[in-house]
Protein backbone atom coordinates (compact mmCIF):
# COMPACT_ATOMS: atom_id res chain seq x y z
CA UNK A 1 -10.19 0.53 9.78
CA UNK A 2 -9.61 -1.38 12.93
CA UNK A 3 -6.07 -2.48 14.87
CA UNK A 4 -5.49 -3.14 18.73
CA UNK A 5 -9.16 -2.50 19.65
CA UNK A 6 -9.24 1.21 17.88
CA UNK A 7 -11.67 1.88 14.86
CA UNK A 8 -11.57 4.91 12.09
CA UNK A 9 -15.34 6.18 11.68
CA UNK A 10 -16.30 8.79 9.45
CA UNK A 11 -19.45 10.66 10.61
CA UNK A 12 -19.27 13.10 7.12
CA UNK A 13 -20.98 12.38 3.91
CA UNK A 14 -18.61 14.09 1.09
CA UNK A 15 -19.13 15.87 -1.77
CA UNK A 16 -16.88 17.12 -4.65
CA UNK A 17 -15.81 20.22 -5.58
CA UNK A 18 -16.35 22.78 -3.30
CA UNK A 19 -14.94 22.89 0.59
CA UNK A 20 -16.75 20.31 2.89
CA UNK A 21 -16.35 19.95 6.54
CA UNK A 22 -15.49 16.35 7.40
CA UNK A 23 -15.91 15.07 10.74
CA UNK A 24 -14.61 11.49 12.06
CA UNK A 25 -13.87 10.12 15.58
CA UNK A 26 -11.26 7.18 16.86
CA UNK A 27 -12.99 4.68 19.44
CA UNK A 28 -10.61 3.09 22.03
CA UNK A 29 -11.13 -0.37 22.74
CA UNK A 30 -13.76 0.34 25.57
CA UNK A 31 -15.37 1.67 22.48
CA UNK A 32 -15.68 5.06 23.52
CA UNK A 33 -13.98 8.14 21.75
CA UNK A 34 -10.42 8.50 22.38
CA UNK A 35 -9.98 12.19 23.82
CA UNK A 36 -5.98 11.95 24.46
CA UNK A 37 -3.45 11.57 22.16
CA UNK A 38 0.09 12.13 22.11
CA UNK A 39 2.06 15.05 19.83
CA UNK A 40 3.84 13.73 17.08
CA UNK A 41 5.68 15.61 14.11
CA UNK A 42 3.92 18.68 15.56
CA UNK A 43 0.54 17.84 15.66
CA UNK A 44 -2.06 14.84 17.82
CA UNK A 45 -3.40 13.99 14.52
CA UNK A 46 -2.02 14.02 10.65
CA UNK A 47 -4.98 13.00 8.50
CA UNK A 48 -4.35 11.91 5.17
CA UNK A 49 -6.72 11.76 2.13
CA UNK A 50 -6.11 10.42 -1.35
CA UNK A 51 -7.83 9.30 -4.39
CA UNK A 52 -8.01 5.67 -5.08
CA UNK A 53 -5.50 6.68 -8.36
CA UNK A 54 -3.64 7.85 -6.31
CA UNK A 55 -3.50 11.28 -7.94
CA UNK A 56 -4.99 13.74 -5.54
CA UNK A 57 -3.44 13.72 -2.15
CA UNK A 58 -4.25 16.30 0.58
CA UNK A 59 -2.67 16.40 4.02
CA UNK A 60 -4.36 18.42 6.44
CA UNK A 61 -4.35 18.75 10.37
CA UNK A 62 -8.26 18.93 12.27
CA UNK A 63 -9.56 20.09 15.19
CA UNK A 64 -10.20 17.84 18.29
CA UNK A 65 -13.17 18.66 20.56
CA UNK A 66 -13.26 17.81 23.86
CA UNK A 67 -16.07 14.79 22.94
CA UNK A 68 -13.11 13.06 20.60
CA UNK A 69 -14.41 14.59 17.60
CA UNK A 70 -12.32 15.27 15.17
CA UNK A 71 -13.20 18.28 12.38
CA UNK A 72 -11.73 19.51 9.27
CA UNK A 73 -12.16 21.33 6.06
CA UNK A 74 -11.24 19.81 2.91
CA UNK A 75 -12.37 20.01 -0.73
CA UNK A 76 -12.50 16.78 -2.53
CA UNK A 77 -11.44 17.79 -6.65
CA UNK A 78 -13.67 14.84 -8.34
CA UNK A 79 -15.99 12.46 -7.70
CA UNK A 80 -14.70 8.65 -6.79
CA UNK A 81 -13.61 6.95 -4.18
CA UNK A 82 -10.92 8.16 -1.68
CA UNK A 83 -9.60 6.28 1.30
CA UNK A 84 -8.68 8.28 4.19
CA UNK A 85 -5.76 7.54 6.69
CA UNK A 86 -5.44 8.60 10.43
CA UNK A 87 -2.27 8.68 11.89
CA UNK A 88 -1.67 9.28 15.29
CA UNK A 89 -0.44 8.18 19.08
CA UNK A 90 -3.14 7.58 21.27
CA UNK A 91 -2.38 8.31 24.85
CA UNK A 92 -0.59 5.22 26.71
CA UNK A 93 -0.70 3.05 23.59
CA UNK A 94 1.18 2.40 20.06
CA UNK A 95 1.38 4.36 16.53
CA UNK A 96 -1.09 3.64 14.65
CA UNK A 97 -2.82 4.68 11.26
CA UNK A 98 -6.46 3.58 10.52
CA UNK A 99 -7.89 3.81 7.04
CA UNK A 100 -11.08 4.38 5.83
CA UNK A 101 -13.02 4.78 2.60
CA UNK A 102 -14.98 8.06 1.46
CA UNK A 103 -16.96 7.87 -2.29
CA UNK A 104 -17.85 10.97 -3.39
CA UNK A 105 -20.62 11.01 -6.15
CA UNK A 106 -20.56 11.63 -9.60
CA UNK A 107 -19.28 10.55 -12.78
CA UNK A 108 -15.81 8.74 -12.00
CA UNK A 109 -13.12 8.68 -14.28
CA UNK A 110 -10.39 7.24 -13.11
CA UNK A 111 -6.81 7.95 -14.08
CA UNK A 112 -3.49 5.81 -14.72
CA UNK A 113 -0.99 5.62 -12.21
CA UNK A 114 1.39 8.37 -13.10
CA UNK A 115 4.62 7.08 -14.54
CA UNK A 116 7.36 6.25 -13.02
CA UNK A 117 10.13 9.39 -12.25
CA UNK A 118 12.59 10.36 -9.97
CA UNK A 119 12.37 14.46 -10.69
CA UNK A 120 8.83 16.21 -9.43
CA UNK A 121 7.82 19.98 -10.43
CA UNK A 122 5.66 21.67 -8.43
CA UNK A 123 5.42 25.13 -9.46
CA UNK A 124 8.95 26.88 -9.32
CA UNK A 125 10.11 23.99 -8.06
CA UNK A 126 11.93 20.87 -8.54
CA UNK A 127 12.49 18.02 -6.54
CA UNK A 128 14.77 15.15 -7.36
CA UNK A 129 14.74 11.72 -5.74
CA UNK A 130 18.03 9.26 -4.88
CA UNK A 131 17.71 6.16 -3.24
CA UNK A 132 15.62 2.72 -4.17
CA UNK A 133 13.06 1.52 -2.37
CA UNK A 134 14.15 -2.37 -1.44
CA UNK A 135 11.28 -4.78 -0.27
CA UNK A 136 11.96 -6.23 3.02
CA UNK A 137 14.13 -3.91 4.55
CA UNK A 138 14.38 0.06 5.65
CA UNK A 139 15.63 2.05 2.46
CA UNK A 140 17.42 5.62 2.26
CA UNK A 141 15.86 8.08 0.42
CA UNK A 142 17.02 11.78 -0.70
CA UNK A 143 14.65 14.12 -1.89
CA UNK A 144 16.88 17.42 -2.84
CA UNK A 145 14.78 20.58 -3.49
CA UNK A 146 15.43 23.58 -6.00
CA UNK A 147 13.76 26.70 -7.14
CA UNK A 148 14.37 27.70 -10.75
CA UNK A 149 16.98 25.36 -10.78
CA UNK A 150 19.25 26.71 -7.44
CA UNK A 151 19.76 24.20 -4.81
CA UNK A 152 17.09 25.68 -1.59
CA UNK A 153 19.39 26.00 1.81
CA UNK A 154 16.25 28.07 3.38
CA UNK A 155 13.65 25.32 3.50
CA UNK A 156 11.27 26.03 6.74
CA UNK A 157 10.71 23.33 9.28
CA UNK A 158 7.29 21.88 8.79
CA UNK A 159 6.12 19.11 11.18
CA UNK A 160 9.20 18.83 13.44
CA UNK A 161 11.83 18.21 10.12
CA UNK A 162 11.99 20.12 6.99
CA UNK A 163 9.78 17.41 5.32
CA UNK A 164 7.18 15.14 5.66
CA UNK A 165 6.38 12.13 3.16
CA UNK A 166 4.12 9.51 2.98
CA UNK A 167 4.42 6.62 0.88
CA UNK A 168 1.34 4.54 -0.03
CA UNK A 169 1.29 1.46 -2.12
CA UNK A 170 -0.28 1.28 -5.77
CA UNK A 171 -3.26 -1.03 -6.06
CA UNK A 172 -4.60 -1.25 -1.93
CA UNK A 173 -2.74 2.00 -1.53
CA UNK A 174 -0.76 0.29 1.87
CA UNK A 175 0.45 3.02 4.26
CA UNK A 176 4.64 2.66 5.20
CA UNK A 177 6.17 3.05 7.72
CA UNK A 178 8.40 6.16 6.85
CA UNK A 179 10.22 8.60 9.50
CA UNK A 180 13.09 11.38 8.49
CA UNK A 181 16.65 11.74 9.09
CA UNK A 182 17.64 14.38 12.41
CA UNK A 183 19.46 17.05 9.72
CA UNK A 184 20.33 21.02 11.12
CA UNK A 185 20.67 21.87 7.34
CA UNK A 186 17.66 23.65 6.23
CA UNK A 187 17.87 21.86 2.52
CA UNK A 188 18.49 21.50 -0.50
CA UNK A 189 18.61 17.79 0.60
CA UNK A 190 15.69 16.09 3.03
CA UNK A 191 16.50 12.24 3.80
CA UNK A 192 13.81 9.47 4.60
CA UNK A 193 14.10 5.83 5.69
CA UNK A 194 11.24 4.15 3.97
CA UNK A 195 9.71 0.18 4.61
CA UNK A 196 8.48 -1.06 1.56
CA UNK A 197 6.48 -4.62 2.02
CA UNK A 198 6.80 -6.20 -0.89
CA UNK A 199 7.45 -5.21 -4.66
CA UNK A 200 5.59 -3.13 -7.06
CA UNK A 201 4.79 0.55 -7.36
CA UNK A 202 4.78 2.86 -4.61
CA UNK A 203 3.30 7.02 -4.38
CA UNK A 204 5.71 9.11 -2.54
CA UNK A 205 4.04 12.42 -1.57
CA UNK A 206 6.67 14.89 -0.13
CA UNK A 207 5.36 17.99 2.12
CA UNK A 208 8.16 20.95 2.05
CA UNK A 209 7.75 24.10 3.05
CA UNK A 210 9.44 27.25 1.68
CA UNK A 211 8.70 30.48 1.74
CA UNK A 212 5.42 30.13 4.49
CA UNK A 213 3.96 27.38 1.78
CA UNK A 214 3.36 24.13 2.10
CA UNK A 215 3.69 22.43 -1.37
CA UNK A 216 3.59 19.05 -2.44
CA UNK A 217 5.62 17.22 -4.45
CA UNK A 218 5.28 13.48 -5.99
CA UNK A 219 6.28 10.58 -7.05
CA UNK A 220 5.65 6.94 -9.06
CA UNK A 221 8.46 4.88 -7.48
CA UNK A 222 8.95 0.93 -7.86
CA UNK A 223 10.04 -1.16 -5.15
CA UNK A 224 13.67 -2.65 -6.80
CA UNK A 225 15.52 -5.61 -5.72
CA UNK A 226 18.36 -4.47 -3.64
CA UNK A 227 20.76 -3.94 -7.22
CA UNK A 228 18.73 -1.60 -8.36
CA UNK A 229 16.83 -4.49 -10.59
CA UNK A 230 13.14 -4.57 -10.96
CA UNK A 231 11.99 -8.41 -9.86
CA UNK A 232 10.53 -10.65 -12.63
CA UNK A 233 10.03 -14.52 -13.21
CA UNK A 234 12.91 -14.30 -15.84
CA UNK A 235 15.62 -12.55 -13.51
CA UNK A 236 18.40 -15.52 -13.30
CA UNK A 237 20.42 -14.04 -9.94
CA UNK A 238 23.33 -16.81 -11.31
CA UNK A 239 24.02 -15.01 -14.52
């Protein structure tokens, strides 16, 4: 919630099921409300929310006032707990992204992690991922896009790239560091560098656009030793 004197607050008290207007502000370390920011991928301020499962993820952009209010609409699908992420520049300082938790009443029921895959479908689409994620170190990943099974060469730029992904740890759902390849081709392949912190599981939730929609597509992906080989007491690296 809190890095380098700045602090996430929510001011909004959410509810399920139906569109909610949240409203949160970033204090500055003179604890006032930061009113300057700096554009980055297109916007001062890409707010993030997701389930604690890890299933629902929304990405959507609010509106500053000139107080340092931030405001948004967003409809939480079921009741449980969410944590929210800020990311953002503030004016003559560092990146940073501040989390925070929502809980939205009701009768929770949480759900599994979704398995591990490398191919998402969202709709008409299909998006396939290459690359492992490798603890320790910045890792190349290739998300290639296709409708009803053609490769898409028409994708739409959408924040400053023509894709956006955010990668969150499983379990205390960790936010990486991830930032995109400069590419002129408009598809079917979008490349990432990703820094994964350890090993385990890892959400990948990619933003494309194509045809004026935004869609989102996702992902269960382990963190691998750099082989390709999942890490375990028994692996013997002399054998």
């Amino acid at each position: 919630m809190s890095q380098n004197g700045y602090t996430l607050s929510l001011l909004t008290t959410p509810v399920t099921g139906r569109p909610m207007g949240l409203t949160f502000r970033v204090t500055g370390p003179d604890q006032r409300p930061v009113t300057a920011y700096k554009v980055e991928h297109d916007k001062k301020m890409h707010f993030i929310v997701v389930s604690r499962d890890l299933t629902s993820f929304q990405h959507v952009h609010p509106e500053l006032a000139a107080d340092g209010t931030w405001k948004t609409r967003l409809t939480l699908p079921a009741p449980g707990a969410y944590r929210a992420f800020a990311d953002f520049v503030p004016e003559g300082g560092e990146k940073l992204t501040l989390g925070a938790d929502l809980q939205a009443a009701g009768d929770y029921q949480p759900q599994p992690l979704p398995h591990v895959s490398r191919t998402a479908t969202v709709g008409d689409y299909t998006v396939n991922l290459a690359g492992n994620l490798v603890p320790g170190q910045s890792s190349k990943l290739t998300l290639t896009v296709s409708k009803n099974g053609k490769p898409v060469t028409d994708l739409q730029p959408y924040l400053g790239a023509y894709g956006h992904l955010v990668a969150l740890r499983a379990g205390d759902l960790a936010y990486l560091h991830v930032h995109p390849e400069e590419s002129e081709q408009a598809g079917p392949e979008i490349t990432f560098y990703a820094e994964a912190p350890s090993v385990g599981n890892y959400r990948l939730f990619l933003d494309f656009q194509h045809d004026d929609q935004v869609r989102t597509a996702s992902f269960t992906v382990p963190a691998t030793l750099a082989d390709g080989h999942a890490p375990s007491a028994t692996h013997d690296h002399g054998h």
